[in-house]
N, C-alpha and C. Protein backbone atom coordinates (compact mmCIF):
# COMPACT_ATOMS: atom_id res chain seq x y z
N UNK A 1 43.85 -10.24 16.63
CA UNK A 1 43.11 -9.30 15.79
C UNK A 1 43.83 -7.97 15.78
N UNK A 2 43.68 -7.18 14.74
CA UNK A 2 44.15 -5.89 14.61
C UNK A 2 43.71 -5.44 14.36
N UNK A 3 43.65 -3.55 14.65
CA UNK A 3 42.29 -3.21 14.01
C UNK A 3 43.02 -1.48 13.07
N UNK A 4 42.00 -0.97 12.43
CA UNK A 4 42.75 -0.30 11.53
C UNK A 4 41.70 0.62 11.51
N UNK A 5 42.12 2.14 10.64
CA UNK A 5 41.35 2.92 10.37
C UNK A 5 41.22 3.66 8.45
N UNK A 6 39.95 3.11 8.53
CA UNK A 6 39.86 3.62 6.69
C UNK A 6 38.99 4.66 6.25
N UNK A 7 40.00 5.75 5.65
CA UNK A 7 39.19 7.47 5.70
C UNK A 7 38.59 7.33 4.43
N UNK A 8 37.58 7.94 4.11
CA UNK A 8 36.87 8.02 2.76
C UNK A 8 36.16 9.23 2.81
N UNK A 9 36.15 10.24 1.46
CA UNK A 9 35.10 11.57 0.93
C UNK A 9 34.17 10.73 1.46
N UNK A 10 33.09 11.44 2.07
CA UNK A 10 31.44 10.99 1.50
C UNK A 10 30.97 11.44 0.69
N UNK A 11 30.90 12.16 -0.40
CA UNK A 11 30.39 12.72 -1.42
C UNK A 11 31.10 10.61 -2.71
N UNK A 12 32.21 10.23 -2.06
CA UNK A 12 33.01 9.82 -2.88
C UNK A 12 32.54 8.27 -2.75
N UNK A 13 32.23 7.78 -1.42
CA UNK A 13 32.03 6.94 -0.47
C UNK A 13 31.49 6.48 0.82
N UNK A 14 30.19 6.87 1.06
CA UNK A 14 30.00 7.06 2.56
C UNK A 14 29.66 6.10 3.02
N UNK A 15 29.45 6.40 4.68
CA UNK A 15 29.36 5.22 5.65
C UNK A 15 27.78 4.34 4.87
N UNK A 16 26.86 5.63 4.71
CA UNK A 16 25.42 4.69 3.98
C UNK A 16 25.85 3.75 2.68
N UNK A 17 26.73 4.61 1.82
CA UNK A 17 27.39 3.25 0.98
C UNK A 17 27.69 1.87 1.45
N UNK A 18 28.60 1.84 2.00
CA UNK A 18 29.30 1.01 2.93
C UNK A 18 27.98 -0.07 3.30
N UNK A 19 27.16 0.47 4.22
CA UNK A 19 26.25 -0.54 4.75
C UNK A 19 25.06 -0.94 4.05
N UNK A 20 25.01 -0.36 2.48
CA UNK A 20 24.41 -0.84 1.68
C UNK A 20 24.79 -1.40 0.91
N UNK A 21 26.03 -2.09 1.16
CA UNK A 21 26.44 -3.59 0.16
C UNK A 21 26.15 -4.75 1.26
N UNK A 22 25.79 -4.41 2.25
CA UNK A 22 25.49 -5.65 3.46
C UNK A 22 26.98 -6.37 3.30
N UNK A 23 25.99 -7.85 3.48
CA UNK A 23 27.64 -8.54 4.47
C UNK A 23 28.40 -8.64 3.30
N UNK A 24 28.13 -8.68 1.85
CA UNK A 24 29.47 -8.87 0.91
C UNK A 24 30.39 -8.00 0.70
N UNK A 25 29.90 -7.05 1.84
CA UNK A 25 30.94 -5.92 1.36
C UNK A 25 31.32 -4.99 0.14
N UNK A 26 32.69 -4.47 0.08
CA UNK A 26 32.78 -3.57 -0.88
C UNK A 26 34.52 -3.48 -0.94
N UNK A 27 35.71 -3.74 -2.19
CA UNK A 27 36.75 -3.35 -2.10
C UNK A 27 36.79 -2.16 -1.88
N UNK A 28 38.05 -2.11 -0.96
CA UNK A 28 38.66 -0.84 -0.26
C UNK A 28 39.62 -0.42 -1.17
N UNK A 29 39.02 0.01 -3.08
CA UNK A 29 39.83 0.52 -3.69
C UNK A 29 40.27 1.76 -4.29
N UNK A 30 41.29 1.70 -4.97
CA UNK A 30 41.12 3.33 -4.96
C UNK A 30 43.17 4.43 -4.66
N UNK A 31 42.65 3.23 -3.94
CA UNK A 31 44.47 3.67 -2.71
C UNK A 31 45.82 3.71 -3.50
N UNK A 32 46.19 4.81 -3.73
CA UNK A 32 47.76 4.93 -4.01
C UNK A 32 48.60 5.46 -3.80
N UNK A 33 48.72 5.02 -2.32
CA UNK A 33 49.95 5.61 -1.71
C UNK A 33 50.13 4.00 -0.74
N UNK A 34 51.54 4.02 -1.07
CA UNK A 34 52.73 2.89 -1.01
C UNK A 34 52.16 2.22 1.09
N UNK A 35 52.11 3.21 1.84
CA UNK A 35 51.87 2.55 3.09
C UNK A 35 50.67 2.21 3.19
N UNK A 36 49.48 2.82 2.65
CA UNK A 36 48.21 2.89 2.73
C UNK A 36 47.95 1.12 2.20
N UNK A 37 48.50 0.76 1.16
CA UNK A 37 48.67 -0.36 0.33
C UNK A 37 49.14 -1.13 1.21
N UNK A 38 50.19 -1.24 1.92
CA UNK A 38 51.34 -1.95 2.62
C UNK A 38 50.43 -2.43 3.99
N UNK A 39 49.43 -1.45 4.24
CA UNK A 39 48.65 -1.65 5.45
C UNK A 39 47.93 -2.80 5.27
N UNK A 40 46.66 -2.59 4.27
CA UNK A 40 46.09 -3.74 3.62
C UNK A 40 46.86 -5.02 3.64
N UNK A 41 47.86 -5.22 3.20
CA UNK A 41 48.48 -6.26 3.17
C UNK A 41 48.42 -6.96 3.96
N UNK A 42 48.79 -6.56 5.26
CA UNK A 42 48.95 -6.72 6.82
C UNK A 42 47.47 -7.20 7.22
N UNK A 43 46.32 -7.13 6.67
CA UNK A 43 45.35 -7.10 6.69
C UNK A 43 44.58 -8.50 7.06
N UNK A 44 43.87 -8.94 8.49
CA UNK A 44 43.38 -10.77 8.07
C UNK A 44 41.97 -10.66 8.51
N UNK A 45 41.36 -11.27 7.63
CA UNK A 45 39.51 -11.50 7.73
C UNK A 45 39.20 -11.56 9.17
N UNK A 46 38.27 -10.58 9.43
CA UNK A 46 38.17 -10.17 11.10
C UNK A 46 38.49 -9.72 11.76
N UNK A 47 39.77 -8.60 11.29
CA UNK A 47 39.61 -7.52 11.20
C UNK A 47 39.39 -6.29 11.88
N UNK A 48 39.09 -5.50 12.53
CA UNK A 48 37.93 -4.58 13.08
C UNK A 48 38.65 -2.97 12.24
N UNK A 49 37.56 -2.22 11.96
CA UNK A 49 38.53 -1.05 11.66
C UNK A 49 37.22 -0.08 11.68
N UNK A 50 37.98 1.51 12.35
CA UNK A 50 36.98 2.39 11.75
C UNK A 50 36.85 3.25 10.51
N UNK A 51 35.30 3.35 10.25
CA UNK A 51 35.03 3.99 9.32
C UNK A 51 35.13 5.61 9.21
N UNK A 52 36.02 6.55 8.30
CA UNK A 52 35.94 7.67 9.22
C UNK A 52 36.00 8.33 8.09
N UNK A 53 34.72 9.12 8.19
CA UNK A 53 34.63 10.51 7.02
C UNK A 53 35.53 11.72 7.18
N UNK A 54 36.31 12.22 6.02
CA UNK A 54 37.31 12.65 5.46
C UNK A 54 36.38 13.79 5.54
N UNK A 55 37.20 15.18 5.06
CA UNK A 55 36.91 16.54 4.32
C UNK A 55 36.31 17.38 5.44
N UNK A 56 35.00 17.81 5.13
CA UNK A 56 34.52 18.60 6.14
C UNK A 56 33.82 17.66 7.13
N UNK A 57 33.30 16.51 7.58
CA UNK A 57 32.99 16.38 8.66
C UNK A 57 33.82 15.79 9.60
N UNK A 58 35.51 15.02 8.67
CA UNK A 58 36.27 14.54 9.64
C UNK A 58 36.09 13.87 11.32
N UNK A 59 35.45 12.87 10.82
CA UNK A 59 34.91 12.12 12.41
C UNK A 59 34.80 10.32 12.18
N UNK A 60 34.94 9.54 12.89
CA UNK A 60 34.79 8.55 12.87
C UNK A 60 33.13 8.03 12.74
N UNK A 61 32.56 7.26 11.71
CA UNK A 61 31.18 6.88 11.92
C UNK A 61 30.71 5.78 12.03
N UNK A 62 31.51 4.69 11.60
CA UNK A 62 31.03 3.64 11.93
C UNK A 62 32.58 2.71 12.04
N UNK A 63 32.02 1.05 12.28
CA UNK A 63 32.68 -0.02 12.47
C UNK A 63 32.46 -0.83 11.38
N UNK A 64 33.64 -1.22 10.58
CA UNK A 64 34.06 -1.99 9.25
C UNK A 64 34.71 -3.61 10.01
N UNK A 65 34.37 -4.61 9.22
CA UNK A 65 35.20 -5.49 9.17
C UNK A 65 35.74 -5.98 7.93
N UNK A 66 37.40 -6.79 7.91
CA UNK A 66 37.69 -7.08 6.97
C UNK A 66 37.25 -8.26 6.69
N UNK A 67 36.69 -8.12 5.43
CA UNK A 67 36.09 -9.73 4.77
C UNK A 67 36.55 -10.23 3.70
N UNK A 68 37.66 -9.61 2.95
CA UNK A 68 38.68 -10.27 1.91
C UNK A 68 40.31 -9.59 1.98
N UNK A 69 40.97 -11.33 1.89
CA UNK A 69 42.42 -10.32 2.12
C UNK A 69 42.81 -9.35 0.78
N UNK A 70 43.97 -9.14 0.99
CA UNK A 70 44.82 -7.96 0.01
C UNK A 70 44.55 -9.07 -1.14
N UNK A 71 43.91 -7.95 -2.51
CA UNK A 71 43.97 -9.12 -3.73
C UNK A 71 44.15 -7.55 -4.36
N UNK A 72 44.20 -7.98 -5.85
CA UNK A 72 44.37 -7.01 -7.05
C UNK A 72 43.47 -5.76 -6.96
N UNK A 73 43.39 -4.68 -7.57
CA UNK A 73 42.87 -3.70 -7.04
C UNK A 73 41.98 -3.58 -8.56
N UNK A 74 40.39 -3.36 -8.98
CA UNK A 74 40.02 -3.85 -9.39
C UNK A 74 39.59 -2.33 -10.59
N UNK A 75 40.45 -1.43 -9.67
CA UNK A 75 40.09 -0.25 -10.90
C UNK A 75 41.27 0.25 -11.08
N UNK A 76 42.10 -0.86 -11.62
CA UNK A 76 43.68 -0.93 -12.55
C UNK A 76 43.90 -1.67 -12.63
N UNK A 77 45.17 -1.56 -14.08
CA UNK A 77 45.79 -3.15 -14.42
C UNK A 77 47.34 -2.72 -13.87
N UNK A 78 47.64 -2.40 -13.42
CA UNK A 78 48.73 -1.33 -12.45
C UNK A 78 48.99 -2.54 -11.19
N UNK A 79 49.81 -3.95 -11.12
CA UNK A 79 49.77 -4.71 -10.33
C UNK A 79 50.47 -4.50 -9.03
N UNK A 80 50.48 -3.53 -8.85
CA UNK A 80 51.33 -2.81 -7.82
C UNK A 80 50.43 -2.60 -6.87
N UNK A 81 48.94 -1.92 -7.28
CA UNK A 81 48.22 -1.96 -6.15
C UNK A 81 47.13 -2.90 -6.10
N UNK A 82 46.70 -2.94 -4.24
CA UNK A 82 46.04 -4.01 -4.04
C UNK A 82 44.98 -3.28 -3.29
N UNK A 83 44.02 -4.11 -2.64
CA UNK A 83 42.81 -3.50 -2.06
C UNK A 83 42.52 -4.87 -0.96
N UNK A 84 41.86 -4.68 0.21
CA UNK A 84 41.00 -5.58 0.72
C UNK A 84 39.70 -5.36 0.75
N UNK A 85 38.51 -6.24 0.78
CA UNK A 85 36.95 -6.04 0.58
C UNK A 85 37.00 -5.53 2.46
N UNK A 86 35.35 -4.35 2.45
CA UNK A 86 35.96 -4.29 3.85
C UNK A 86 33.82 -4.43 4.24
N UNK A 87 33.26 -5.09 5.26
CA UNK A 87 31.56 -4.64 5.29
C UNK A 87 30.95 -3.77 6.64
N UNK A 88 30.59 -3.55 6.46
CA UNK A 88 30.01 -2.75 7.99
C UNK A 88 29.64 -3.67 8.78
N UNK A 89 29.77 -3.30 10.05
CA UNK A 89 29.60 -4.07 10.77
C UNK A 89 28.29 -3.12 12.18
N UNK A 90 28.84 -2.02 12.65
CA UNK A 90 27.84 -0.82 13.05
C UNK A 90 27.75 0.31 12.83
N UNK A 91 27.21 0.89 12.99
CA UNK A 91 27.69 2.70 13.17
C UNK A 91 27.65 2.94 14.57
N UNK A 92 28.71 4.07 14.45
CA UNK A 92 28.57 4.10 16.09
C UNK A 92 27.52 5.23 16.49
N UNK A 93 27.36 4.98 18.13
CA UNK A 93 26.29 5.96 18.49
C UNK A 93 26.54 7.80 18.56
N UNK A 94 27.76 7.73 18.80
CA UNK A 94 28.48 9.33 18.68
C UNK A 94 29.94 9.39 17.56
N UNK A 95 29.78 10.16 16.88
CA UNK A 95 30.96 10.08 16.12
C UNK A 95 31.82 10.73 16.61
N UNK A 96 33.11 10.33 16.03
CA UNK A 96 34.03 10.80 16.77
C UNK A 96 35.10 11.87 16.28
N UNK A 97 35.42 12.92 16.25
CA UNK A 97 35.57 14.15 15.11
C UNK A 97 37.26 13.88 15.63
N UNK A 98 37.89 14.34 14.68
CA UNK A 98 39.61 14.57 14.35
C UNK A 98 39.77 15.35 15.85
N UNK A 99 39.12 16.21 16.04
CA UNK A 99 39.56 17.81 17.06
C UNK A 99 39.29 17.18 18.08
N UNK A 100 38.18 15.97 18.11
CA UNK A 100 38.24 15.51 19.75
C UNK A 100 39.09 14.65 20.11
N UNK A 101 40.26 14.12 18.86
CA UNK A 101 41.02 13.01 19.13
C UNK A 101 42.44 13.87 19.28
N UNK A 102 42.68 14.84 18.87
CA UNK A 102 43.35 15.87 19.07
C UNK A 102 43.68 16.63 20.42
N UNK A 103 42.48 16.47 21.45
CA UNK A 103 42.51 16.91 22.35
C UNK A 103 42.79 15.79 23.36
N UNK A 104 42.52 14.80 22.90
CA UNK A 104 42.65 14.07 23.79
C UNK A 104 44.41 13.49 24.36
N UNK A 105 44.72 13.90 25.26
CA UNK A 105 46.57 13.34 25.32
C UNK A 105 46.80 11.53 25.42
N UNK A 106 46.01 10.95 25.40
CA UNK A 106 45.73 9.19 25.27
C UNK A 106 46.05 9.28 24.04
N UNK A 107 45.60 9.99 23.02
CA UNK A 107 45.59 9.82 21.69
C UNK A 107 46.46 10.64 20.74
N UNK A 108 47.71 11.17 21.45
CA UNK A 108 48.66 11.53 20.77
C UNK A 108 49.80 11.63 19.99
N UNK A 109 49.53 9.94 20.02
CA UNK A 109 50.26 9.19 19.06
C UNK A 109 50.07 8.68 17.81
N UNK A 110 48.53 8.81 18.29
CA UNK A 110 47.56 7.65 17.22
C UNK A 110 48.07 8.21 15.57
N UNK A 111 48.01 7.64 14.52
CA UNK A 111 47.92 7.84 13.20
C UNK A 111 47.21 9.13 12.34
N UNK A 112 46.04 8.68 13.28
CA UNK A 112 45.45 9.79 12.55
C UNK A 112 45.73 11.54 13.12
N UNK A 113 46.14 11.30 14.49
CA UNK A 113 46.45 12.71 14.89
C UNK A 113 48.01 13.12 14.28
N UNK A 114 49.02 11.95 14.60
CA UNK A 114 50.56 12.43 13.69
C UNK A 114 49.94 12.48 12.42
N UNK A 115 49.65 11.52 11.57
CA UNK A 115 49.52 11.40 10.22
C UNK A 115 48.13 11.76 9.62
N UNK A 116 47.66 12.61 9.80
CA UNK A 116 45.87 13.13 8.91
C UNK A 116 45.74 12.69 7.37
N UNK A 117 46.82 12.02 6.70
CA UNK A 117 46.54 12.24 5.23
C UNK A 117 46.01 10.98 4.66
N UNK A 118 47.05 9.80 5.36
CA UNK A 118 46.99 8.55 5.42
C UNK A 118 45.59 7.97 5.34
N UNK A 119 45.14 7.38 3.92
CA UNK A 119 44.58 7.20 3.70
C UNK A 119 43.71 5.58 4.88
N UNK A 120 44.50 4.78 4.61
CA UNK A 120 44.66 3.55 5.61
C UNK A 120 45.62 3.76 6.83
N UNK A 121 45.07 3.70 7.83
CA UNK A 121 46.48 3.03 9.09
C UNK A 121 46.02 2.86 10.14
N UNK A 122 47.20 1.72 11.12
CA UNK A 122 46.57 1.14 11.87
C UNK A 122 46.18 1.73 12.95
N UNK A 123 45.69 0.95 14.10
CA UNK A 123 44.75 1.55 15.34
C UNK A 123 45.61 0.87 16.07
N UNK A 124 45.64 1.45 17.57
CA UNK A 124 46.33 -0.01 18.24
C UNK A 124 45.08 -0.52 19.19
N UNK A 125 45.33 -1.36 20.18
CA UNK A 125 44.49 -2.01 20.56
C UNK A 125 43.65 -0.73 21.87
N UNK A 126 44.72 -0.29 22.55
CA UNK A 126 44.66 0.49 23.40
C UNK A 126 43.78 2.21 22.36
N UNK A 127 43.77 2.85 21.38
CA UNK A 127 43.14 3.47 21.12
C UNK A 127 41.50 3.16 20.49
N UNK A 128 41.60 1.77 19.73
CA UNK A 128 40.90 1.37 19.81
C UNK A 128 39.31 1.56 20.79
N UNK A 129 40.20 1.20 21.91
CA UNK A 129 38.85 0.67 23.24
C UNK A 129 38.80 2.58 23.89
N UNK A 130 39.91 3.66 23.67
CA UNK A 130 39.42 4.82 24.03
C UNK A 130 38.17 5.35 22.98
N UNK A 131 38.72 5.16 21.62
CA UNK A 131 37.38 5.51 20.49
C UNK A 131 35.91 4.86 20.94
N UNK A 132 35.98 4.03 20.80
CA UNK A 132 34.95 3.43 20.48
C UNK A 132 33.86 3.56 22.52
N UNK A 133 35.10 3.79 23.31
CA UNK A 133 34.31 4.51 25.00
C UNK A 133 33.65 5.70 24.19
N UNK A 134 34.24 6.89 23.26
CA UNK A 134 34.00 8.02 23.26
C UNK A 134 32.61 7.91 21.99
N UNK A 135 32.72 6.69 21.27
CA UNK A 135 31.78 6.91 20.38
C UNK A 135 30.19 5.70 20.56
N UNK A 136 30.21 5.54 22.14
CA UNK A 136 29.65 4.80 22.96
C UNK A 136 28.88 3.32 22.48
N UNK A 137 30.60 3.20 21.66
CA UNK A 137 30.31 1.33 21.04
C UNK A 137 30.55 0.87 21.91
N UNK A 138 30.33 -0.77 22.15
CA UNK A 138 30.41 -1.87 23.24
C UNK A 138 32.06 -2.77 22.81
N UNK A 139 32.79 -2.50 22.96
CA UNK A 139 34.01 -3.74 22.45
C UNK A 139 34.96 -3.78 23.09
């Protein structure tokens, strides 16, 4: 399993979106930038990834799984980009903000602290299980 992290506006997309398509989920579309795409790809049903609000509240809020691989991206005829369907799976009990992953020196490698823009990217296994201690999920 691999697990990944997918940023979204909430004004644009939020975590209550998300868990109001239940288990069929929702494509993760939208994305155009070349690694963000490339990630998806990499992408296999089951998944784990967090959900993490963008802009001003910048924090992790919930737990996504992937439930469809990389297929056509369904708001363009632009075959270049692709999307995977992604469904909630929890929210977590504490979210987890950019500045606390920032502080943390475990997590100074991670994606989202080098790379903030990146729409998609991955988690590794080892930051993973620090997030989800700090956002007092069970995994």
């Amino acid at each position: 399993m691999a697990y990944w992290l997918f940023k979204s506006e909430p004004n644009a997309w939020s975590w209550d979106d998300q868990v109001a398509k239940g288990g069929v989920g929702e494509e993760w579309n939208g994305v155009r930038n070349y690694q963000a795409r490339n990630n998806m790809r990499l992408m296999e049903i089951g998944d784990l990834g967090f959900f993490y609000h963008s802009l001003k509240e910048k924090a992790v809020v919930g737990i996504v799984e992937v439930c469809a691989l990389a297929h056509p991206d369904s708001t363009t005829d632009d075959p270049r980009w692709e999307c995977v369907d992604i469904r909630a799976v929890r929210p977590v009990v504490k979210p987890v903000t950019l500045a606390t992953c920032k502080a943390d020196p475990r997590l100074e490698n991670m994606a989202l602290v080098k790379n903030t823009r990146l729409s998609v990217q991955p988690v590794t296994e080892a930051e993973w299980t620090i997030i989800c201690e700090m956002a007092g999920v069970p995994f």
